[in-house]
C-alpha atoms as a PDB file:
ATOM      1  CA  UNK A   1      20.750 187.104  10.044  1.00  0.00           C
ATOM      2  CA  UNK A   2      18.377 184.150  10.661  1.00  0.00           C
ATOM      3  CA  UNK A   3      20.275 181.030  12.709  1.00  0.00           C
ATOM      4  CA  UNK A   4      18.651 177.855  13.756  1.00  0.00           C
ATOM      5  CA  UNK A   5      19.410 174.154  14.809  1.00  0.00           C
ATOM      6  CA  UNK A   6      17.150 171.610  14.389  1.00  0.00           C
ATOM      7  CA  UNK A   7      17.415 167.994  15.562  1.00  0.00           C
ATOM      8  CA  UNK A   8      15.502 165.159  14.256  1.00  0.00           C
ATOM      9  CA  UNK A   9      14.530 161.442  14.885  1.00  0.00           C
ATOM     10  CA  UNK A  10      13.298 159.400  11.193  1.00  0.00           C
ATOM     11  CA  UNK A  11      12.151 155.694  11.969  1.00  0.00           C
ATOM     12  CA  UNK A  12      13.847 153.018   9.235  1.00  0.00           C
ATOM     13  CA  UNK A  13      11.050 151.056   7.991  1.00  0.00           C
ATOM     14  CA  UNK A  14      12.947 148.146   9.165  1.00  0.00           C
ATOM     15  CA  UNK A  15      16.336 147.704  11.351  1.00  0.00           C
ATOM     16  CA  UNK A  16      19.504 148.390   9.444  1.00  0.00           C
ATOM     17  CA  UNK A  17      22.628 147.292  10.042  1.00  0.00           C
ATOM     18  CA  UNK A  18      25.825 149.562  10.128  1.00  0.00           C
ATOM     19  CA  UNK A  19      29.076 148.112  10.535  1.00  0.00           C
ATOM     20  CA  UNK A  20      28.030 145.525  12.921  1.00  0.00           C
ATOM     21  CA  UNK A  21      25.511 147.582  14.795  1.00  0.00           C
ATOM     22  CA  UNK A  22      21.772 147.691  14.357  1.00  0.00           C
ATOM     23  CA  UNK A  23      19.840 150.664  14.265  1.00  0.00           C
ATOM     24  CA  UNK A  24      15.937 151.326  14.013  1.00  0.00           C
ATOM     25  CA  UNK A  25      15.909 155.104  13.191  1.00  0.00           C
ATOM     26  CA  UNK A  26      18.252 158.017  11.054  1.00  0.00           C
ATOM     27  CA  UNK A  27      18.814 161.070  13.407  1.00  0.00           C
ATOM     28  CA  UNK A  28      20.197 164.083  12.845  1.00  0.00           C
ATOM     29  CA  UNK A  29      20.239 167.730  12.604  1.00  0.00           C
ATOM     30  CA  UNK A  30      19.023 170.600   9.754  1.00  0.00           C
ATOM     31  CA  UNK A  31      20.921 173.521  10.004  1.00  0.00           C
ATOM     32  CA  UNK A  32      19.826 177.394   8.773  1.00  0.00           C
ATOM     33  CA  UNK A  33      21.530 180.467   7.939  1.00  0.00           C
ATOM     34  CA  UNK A  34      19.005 182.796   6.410  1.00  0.00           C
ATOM     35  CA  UNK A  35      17.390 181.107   3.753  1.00  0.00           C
ATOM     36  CA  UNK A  36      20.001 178.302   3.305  1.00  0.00           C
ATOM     37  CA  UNK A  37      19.630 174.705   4.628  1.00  0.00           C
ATOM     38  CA  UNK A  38      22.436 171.979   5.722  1.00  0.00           C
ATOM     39  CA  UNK A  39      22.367 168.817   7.211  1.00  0.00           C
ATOM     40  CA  UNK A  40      24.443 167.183   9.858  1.00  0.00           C
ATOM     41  CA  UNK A  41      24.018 163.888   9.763  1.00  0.00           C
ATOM     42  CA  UNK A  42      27.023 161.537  11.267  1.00  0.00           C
ATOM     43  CA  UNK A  43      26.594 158.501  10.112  1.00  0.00           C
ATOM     44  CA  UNK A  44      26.878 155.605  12.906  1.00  0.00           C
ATOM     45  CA  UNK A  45      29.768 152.883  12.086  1.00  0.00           C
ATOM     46  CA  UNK A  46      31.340 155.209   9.497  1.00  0.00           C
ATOM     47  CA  UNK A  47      31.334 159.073  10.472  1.00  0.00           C
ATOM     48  CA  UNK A  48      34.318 159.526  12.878  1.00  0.00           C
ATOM     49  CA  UNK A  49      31.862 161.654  15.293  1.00  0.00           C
ATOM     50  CA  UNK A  50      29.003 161.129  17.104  1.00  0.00           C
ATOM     51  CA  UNK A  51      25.886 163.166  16.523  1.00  0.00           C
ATOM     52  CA  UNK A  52      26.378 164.652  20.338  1.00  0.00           C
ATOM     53  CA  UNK A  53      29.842 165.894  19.476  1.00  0.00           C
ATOM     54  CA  UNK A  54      28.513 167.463  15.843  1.00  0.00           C
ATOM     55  CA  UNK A  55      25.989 169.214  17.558  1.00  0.00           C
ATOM     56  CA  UNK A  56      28.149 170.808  20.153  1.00  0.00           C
ATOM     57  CA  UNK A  57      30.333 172.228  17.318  1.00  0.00           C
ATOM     58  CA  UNK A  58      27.478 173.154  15.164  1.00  0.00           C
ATOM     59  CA  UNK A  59      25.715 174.990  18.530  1.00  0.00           C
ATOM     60  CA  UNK A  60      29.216 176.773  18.824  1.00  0.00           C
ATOM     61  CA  UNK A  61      29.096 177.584  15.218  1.00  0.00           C
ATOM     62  CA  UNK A  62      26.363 179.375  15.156  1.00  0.00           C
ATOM     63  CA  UNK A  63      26.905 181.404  18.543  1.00  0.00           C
ATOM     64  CA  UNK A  64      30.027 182.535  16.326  1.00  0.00           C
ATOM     65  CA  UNK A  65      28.216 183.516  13.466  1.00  0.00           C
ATOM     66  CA  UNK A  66      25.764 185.152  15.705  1.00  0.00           C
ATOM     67  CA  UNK A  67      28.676 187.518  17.084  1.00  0.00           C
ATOM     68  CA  UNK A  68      29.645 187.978  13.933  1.00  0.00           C
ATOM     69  CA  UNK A  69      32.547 185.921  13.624  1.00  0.00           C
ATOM     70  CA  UNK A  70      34.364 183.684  11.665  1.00  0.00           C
ATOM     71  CA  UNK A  71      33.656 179.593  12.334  1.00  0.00           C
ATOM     72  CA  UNK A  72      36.222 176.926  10.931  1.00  0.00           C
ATOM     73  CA  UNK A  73      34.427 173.754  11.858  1.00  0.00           C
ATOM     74  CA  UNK A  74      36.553 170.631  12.527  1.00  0.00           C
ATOM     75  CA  UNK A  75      33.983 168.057  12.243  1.00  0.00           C
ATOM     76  CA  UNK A  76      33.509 166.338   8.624  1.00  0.00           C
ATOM     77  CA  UNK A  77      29.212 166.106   9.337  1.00  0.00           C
ATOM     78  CA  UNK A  78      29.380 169.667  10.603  1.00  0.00           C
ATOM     79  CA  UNK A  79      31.706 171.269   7.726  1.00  0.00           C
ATOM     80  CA  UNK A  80      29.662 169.379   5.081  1.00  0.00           C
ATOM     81  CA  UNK A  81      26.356 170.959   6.813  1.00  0.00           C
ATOM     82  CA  UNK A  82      27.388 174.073   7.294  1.00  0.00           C
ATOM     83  CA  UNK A  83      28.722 174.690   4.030  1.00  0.00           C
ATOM     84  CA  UNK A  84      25.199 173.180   2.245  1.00  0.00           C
ATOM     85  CA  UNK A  85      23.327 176.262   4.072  1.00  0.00           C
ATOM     86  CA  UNK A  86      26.155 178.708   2.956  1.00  0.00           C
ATOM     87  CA  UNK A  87      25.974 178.200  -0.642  1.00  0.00           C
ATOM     88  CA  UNK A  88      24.746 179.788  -3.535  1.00  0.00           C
ATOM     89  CA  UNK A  89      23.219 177.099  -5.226  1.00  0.00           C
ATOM     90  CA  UNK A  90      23.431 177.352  -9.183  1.00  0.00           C
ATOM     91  CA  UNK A  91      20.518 176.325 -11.150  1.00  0.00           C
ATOM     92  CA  UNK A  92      20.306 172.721 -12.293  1.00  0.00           C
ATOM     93  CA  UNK A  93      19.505 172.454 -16.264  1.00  0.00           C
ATOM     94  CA  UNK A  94      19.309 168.851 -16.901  1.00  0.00           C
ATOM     95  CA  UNK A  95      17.778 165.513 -15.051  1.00  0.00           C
ATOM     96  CA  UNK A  96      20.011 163.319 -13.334  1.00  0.00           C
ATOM     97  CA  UNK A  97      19.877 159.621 -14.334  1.00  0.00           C
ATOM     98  CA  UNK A  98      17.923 157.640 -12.127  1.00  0.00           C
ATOM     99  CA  UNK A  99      19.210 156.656  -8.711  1.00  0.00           C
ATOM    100  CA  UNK A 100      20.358 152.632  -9.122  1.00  0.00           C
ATOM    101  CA  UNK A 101      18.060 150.401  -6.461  1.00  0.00           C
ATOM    102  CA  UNK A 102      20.255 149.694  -3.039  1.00  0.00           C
ATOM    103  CA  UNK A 103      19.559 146.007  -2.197  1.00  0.00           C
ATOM    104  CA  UNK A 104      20.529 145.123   1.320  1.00  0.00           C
ATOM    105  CA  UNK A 105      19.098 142.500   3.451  1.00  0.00           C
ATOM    106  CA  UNK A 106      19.474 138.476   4.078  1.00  0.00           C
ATOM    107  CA  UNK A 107      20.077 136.351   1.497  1.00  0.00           C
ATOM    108  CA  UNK A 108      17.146 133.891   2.030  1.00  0.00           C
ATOM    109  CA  UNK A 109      14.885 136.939   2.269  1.00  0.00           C
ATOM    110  CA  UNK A 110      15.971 138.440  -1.281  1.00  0.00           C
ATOM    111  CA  UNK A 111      15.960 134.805  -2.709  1.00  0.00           C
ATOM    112  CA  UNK A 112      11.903 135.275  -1.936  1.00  0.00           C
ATOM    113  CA  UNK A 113      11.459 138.375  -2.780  1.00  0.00           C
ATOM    114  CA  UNK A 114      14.261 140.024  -5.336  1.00  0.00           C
ATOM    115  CA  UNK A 115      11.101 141.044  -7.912  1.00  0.00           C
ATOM    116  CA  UNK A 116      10.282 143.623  -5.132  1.00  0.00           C
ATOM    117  CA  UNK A 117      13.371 145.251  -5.487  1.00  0.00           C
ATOM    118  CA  UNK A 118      14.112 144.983  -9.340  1.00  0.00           C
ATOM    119  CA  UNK A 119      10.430 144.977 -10.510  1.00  0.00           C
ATOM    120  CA  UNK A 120      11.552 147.978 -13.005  1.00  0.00           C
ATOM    121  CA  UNK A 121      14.121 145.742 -15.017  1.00  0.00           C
ATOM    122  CA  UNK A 122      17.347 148.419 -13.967  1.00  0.00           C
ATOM    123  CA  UNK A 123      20.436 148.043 -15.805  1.00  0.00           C
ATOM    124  CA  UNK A 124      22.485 148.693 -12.808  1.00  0.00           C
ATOM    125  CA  UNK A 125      21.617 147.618  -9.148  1.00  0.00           C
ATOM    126  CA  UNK A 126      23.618 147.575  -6.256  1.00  0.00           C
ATOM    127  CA  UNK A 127      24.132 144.611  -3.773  1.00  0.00           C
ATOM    128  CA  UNK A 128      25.345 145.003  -0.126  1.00  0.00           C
ATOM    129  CA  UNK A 129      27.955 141.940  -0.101  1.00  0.00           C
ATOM    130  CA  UNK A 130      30.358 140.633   2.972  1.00  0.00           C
ATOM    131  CA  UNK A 131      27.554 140.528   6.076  1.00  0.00           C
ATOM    132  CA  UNK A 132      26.541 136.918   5.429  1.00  0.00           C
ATOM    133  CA  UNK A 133      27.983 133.262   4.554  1.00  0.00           C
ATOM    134  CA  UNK A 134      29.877 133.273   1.027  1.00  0.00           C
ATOM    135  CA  UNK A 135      27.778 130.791  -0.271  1.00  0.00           C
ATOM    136  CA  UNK A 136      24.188 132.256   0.181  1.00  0.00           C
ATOM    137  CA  UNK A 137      25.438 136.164  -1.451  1.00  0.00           C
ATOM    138  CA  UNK A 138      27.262 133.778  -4.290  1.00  0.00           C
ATOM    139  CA  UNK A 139      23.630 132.008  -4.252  1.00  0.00           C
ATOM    140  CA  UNK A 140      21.754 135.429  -4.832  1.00  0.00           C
ATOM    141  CA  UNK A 141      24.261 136.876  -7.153  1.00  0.00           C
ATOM    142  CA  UNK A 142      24.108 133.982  -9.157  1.00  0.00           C
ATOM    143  CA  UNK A 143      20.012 133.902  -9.353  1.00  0.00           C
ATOM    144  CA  UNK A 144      20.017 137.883 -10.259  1.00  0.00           C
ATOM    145  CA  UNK A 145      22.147 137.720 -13.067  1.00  0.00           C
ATOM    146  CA  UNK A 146      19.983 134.132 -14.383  1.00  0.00           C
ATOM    147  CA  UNK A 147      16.985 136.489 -14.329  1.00  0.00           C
ATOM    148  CA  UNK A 148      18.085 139.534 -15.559  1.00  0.00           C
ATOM    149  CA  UNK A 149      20.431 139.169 -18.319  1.00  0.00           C
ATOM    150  CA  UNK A 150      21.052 142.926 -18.912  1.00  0.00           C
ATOM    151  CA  UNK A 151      21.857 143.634 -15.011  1.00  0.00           C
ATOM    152  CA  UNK A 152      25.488 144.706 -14.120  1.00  0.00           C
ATOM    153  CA  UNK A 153      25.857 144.637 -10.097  1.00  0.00           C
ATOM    154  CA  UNK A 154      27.725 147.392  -8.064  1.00  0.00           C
ATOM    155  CA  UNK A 155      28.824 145.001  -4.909  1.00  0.00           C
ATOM    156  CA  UNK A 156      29.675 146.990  -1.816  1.00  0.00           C
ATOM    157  CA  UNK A 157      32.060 145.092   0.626  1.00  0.00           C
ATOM    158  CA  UNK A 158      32.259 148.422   3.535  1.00  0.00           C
ATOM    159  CA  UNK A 159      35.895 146.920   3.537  1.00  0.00           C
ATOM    160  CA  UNK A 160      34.543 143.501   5.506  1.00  0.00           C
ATOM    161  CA  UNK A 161      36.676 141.047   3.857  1.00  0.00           C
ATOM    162  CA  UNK A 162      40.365 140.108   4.209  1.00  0.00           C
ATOM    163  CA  UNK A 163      42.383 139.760   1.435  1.00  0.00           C
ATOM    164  CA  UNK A 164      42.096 136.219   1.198  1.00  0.00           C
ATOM    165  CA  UNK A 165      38.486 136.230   1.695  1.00  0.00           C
ATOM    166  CA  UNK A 166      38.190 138.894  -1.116  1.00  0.00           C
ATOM    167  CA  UNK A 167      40.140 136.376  -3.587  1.00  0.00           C
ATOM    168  CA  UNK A 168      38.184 133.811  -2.632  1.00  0.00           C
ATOM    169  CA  UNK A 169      34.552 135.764  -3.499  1.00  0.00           C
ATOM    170  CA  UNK A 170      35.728 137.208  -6.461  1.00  0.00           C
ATOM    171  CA  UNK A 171      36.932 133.744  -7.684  1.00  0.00           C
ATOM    172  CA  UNK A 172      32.972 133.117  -8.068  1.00  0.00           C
ATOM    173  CA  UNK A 173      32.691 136.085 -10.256  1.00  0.00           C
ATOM    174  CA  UNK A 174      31.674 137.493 -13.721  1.00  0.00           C
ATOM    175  CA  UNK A 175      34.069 140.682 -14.053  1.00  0.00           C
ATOM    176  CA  UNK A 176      31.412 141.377 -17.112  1.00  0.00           C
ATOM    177  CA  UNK A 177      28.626 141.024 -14.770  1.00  0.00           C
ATOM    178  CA  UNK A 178      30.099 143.899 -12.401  1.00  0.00           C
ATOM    179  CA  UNK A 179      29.902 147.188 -12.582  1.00  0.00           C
ATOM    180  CA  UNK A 180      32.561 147.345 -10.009  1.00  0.00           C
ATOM    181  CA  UNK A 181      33.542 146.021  -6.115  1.00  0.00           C
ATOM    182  CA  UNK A 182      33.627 149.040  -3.639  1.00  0.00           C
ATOM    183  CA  UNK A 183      35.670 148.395  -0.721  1.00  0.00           C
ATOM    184  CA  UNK A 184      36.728 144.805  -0.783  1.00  0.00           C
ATOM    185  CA  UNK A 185      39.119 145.521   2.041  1.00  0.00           C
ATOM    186  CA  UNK A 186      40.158 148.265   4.841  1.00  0.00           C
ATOM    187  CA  UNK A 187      43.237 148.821   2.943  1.00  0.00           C
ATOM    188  CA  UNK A 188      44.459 149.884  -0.701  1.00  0.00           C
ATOM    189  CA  UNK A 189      46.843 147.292  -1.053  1.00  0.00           C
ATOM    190  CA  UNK A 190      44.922 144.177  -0.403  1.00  0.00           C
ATOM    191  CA  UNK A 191      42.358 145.893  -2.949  1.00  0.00           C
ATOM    192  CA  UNK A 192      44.915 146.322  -5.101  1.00  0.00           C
ATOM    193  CA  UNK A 193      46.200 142.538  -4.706  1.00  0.00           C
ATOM    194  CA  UNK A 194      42.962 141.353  -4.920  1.00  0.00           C
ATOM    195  CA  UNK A 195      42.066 143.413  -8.588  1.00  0.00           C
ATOM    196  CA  UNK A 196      45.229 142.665 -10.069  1.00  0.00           C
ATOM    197  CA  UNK A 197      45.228 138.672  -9.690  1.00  0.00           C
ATOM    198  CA  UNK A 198      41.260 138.418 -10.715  1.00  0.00           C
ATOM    199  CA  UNK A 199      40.767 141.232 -13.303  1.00  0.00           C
ATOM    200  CA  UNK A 200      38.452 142.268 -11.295  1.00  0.00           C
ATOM    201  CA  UNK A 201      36.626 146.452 -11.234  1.00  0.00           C
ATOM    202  CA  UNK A 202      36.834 148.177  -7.970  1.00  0.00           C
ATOM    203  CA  UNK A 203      36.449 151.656  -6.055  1.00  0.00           C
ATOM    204  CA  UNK A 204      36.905 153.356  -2.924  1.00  0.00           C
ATOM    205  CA  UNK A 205      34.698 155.122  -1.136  1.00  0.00           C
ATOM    206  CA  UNK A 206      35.301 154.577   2.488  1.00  0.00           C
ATOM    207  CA  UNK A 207      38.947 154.678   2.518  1.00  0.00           C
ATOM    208  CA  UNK A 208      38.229 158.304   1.123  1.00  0.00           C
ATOM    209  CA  UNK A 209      36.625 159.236   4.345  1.00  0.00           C
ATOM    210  CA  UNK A 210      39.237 157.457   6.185  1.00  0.00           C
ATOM    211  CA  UNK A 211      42.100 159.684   4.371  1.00  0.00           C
ATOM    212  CA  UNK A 212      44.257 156.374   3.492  1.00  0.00           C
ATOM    213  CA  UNK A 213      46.390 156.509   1.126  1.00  0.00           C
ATOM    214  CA  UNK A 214      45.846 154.970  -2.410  1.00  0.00           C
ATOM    215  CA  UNK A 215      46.547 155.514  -6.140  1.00  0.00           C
ATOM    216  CA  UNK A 216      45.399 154.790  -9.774  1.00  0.00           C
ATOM    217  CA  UNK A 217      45.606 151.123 -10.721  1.00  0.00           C
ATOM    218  CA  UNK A 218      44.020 149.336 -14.218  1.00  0.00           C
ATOM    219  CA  UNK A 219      41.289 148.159 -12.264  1.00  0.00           C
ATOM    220  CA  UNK A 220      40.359 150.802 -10.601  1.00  0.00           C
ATOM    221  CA  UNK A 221      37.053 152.568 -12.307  1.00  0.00           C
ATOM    222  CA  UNK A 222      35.160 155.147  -9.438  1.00  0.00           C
ATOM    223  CA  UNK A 223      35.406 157.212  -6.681  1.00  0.00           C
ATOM    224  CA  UNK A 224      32.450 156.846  -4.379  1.00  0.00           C
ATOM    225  CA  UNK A 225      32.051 160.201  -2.607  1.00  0.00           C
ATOM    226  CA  UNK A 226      30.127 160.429   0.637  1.00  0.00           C
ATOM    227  CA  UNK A 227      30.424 164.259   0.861  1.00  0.00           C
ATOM    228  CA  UNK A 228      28.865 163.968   4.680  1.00  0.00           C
ATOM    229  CA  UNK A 229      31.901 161.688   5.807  1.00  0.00           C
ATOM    230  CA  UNK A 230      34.167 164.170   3.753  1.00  0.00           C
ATOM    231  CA  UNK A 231      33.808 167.097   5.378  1.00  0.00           C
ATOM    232  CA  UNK A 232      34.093 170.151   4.105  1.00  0.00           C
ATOM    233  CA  UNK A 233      32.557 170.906  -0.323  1.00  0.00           C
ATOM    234  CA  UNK A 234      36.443 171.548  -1.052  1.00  0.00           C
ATOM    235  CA  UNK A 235      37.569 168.616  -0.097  1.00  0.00           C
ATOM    236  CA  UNK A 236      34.633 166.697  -2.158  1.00  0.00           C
ATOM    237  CA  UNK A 237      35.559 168.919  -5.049  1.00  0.00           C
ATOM    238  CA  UNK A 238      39.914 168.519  -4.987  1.00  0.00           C
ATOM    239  CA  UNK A 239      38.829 164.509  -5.014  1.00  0.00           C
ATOM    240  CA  UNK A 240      36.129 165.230  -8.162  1.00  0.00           C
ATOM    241  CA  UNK A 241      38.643 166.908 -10.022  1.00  0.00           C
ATOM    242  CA  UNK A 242      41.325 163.953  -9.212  1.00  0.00           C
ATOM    243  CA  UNK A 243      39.133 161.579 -10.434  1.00  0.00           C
ATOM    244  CA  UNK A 244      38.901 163.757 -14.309  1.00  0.00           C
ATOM    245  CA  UNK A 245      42.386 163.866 -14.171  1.00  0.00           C
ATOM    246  CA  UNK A 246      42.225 160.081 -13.873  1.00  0.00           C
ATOM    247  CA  UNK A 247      39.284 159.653 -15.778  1.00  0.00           C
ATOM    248  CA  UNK A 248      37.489 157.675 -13.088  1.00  0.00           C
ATOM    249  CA  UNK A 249      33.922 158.005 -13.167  1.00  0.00           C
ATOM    250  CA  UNK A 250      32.928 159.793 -10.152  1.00  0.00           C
ATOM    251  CA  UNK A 251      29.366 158.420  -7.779  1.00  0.00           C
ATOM    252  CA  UNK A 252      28.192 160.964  -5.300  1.00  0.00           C
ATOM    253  CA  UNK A 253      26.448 158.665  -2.592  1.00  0.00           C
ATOM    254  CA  UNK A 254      24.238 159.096   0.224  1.00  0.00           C
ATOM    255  CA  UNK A 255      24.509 158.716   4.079  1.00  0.00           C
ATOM    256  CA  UNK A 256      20.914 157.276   4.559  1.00  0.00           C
ATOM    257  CA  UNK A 257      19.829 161.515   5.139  1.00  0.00           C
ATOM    258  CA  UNK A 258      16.849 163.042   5.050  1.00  0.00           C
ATOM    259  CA  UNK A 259      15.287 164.764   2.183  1.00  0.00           C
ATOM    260  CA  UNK A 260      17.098 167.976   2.953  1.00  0.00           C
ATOM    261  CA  UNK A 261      20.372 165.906   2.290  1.00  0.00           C
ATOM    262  CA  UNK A 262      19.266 163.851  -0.468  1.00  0.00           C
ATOM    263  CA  UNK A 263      17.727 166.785  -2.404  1.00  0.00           C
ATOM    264  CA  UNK A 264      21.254 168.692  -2.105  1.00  0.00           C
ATOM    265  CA  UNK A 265      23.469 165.654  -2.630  1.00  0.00           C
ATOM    266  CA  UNK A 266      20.932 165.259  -6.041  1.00  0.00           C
ATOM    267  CA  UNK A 267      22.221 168.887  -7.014  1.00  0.00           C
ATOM    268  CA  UNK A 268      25.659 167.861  -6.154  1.00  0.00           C
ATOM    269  CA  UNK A 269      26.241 165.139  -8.234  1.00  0.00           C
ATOM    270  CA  UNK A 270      24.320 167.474 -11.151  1.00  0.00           C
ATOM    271  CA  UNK A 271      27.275 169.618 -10.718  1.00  0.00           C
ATOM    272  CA  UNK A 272      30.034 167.028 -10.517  1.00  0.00           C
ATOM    273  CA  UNK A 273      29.124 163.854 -12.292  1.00  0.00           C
ATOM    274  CA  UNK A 274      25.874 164.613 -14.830  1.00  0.00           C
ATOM    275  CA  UNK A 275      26.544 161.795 -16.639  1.00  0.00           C
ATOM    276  CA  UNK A 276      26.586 159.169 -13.892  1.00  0.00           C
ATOM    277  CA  UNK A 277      23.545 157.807 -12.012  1.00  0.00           C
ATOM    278  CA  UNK A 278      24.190 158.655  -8.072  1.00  0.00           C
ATOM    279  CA  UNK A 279      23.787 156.189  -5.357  1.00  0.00           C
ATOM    280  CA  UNK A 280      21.265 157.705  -3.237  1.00  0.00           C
ATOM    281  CA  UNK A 281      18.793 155.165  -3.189  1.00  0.00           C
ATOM    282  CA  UNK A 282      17.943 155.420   0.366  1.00  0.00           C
ATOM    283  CA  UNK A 283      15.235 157.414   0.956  1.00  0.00           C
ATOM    284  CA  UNK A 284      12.881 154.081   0.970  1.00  0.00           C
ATOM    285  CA  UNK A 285      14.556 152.684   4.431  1.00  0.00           C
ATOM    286  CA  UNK A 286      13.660 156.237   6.230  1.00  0.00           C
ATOM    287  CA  UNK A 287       9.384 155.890   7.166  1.00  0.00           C
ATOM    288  CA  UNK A 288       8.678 159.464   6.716  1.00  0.00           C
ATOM    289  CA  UNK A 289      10.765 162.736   5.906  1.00  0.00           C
ATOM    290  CA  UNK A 290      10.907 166.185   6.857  1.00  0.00           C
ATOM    291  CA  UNK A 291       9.829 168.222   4.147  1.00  0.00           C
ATOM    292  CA  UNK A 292       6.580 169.636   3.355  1.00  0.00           C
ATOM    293  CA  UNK A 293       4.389 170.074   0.126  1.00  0.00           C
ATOM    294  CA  UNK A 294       6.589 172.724  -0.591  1.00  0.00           C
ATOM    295  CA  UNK A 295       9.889 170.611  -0.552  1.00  0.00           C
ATOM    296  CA  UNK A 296      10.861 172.719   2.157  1.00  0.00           C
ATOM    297  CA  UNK A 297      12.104 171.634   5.885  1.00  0.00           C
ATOM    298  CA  UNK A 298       8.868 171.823   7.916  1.00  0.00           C
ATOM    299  CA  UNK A 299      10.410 173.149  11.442  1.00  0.00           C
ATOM    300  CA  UNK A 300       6.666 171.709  13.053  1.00  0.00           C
ATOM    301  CA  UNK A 301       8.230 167.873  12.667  1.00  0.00           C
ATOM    302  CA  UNK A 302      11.878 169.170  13.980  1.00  0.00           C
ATOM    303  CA  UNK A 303      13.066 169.879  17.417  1.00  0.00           C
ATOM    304  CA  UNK A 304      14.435 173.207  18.216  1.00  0.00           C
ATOM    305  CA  UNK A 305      17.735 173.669  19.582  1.00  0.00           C
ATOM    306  CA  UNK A 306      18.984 177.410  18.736  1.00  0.00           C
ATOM    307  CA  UNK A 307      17.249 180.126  16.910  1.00  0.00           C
ATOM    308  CA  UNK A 308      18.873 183.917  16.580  1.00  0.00           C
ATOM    309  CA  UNK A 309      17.406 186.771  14.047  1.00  0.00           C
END
């Protein structure tokens, strides 16, 4: 049995924010088990662990495995990971729809320069929303659906909005212009107050992750699924087939990962939601990747931190 940990450092081709803090690079780790690949990947301001603590579980993991024993990781980044290099991938028939564009950045700066972005004409786009004034994301919301008549906007709040301040942005709003609001709030009930007095679509995707409580309301139309912040396939899955019971459309959605992650999270969302164009738009913030003309990790751009055969 071939093991291996890998750890790796990707520059953003500009500073992102994450909850409040800024960051200038994506690391993480690849993990192998024979021929399989996984990522771990903890995602800073939203993963519950750090990338040091995933890595000491996935190190113990795999000195486990190498005794031949069973592993039960605890870790969401390091379940999701472990299981990716695990599986027995099926064969993917048909091509996704295309990723939607992921706009994030000042207001003044996409004011100047929103053609960038939307040069293709997409019927779908979605806008970061609740990091800057009101007035200037109301200002570019209102200038992107002047231009492009046909656009519908996913808004993304990353639950940064009371529930006043939620009623108060939505006020501004189209409903027909919006695809739907994803995370308004940090709690169900204040998204629930907020869609229920302005009509307004919503998901959840965070509070997923966070294991908080919610349930089906009129407004609600998606279930954004990070399967990196979710931990283990099974879980992703029980929440996929929730969402068919409920007949909520279902958006598999990245964690700014390599393309080791991004490739599997593409197969993913083949398997759970063919029909609905994933969010994984974010390969264009990372300056560089890690596979090679193959579309295979290239260890020679990794650093090695366990290897057994």
């Amino acid at each position: 049995m071939t093991l291996a940990l890998y750890r790796y450092l990707l520059p953003f081709t500009q500073p992102l924010t994450f909850h409040g803090k800024v960051e200038v690079a994506r690391e993480g780790l690849l993990v192998r088990i024979n021929d399989g690949w996984g990522e771990i990947a903890p995602l800073p301001g939203f993963s519950r662990e750090t990338l040091a603590e995933a890595q000491a579980e996935a190190l113990g993991c795999l000195e486990q495995l190498a005794q031949g024993l069973p592993i039960a990781p605890l870790l969401p980044s390091v379940q999701f990971g472990l299981d990716c290099a695990r599986r027995v991938w099926p064969e993917q028939t048909a091509a996704l729809p295309e990723p939607y564009p992921l706009i994030q950045g000042s207001p003044q700066e996409l004011l100047k320069h929103w053609k960038n972005w939307l040069h293709q004409t997409p019927s779908k786009a979605k806008l970061k929303v609740a990091r800057y004034p009101m007035r200037d994301e109301l200002a570019l919301i209102r200038l992107l659906c002047d231009r492009i008549p046909t656009l519908k906007l996913v808004l993304d709040a990353n639950q940064g909005w009371t529930r006043e301040e939620a009623w108060a942005f939505c006020g501004h709003l189209d409903p027909n212009r919006t695809e739907y609001l994803e995370d308004p709030c940090a709690n169900f009930d204040d998204i629930a107050f907020v869609a229920s007095r302005t009509g307004m679509p919503v998901a959840i995707d965070e509070l997923l992750a966070q294991g908080k409580s919610w349930e089906p309301i009129p407004q609600l139309r998606a279930l954004v699924l990070k399967p990196m912040l979710l931990g283990s396939l099974a879980n992703s899955e029980a929440l996929v087939a929730r969402a068919r019971e409920l007949r909520l459309k279902v958006v598999v959605s990245s964690c700014f990962e390599s393309g080791v992650g991004l490739g599997q999270l593409a197969r993913l969302a083949g398997e759970w939601a063919p029909e609905q164009a994933p969010g994984l738009d974010t390969k264009r913030w990372l300056a560089s990747d890690l596979l090679d003309q193959q579309g295979k990790p290239d260890p020679g751009l990794l650093e090695p931190l366990f290897h057994r055969d």
